[in-house]
Protein backbone atom coordinates (compact mmCIF):
# COMPACT_ATOMS: atom_id res chain seq x y z
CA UNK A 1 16.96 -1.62 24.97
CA UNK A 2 16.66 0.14 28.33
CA UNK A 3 16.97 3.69 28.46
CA UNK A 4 20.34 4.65 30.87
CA UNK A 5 20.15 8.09 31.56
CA UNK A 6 17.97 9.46 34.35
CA UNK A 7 18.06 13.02 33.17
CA UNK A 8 14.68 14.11 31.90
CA UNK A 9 16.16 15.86 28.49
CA UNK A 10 18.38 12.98 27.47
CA UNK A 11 15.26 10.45 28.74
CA UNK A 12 13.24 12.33 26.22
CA UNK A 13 15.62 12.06 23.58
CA UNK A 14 16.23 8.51 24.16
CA UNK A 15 12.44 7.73 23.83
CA UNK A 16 11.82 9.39 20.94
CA UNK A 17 14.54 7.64 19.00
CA UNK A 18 14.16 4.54 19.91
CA UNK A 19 10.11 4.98 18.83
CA UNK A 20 11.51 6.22 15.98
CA UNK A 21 14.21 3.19 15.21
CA UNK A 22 10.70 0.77 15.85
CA UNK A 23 8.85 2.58 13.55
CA UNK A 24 12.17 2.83 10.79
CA UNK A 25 12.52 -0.99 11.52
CA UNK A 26 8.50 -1.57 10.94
CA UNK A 27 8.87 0.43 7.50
CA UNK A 28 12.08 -1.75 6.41
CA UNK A 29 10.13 -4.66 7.22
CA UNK A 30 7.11 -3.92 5.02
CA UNK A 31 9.69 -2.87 2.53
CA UNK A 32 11.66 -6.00 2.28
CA UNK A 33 8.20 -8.14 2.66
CA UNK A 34 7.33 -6.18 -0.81
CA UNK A 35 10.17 -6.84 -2.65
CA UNK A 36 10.25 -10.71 -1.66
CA UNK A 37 6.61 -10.91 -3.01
CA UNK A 38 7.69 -9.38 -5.95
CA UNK A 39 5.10 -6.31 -5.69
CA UNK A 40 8.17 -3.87 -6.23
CA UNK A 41 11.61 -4.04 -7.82
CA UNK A 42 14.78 -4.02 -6.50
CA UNK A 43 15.91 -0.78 -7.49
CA UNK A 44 12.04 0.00 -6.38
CA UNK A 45 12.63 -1.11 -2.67
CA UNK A 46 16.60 0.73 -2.81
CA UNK A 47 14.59 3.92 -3.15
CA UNK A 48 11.81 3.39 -0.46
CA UNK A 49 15.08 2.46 2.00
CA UNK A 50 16.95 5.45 1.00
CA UNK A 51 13.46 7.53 1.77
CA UNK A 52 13.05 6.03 5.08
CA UNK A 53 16.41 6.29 6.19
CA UNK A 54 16.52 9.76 5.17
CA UNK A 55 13.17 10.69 7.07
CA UNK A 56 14.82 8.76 9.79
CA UNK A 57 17.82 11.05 10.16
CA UNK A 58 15.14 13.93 9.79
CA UNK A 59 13.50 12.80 13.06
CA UNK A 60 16.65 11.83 15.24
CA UNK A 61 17.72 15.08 14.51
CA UNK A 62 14.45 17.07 15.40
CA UNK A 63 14.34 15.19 18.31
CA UNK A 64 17.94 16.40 19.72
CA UNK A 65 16.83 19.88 18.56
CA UNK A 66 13.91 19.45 20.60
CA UNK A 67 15.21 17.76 23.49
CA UNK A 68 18.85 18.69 23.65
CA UNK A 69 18.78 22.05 22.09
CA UNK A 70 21.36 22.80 19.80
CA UNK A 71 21.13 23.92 15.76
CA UNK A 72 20.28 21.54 12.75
């Protein structure tokens, strides 16, 4: 995905997310490559997502604190 905005805040904040979606998709990945071996449950895996998706949310929004200013 190319980033569209040319202003260096929003540029910033685009950059970091997407790293950050890579790095949530990576983690899902290893996730769902664990439960398929059978190396973790189901219910196992269901709380690893939840933790990544949560730390996930975490980041985005540090990174429009720190980029776009605003309050968490």
């Amino acid at each position: 995905m190319q980033n569209p905005s040319t202003d260096e805040p929003h540029s910033a904040y685009y950059d970091a997310v997407s790293r950050a979606d890579a790095d949530l998709e990576a983690a899902l990945g290893h996730v769902r490559a664990e439960e398929d071996a059978h190396r973790i449950t189901t219910a196992e895996a269901a709380a690893e997502r939840i933790g990544l998706l949560e730390r996930h949310l975490e980041l985005c929004q540090q990174a429009r604190i720190a980029h776009l200013g605003g309050t968490p």
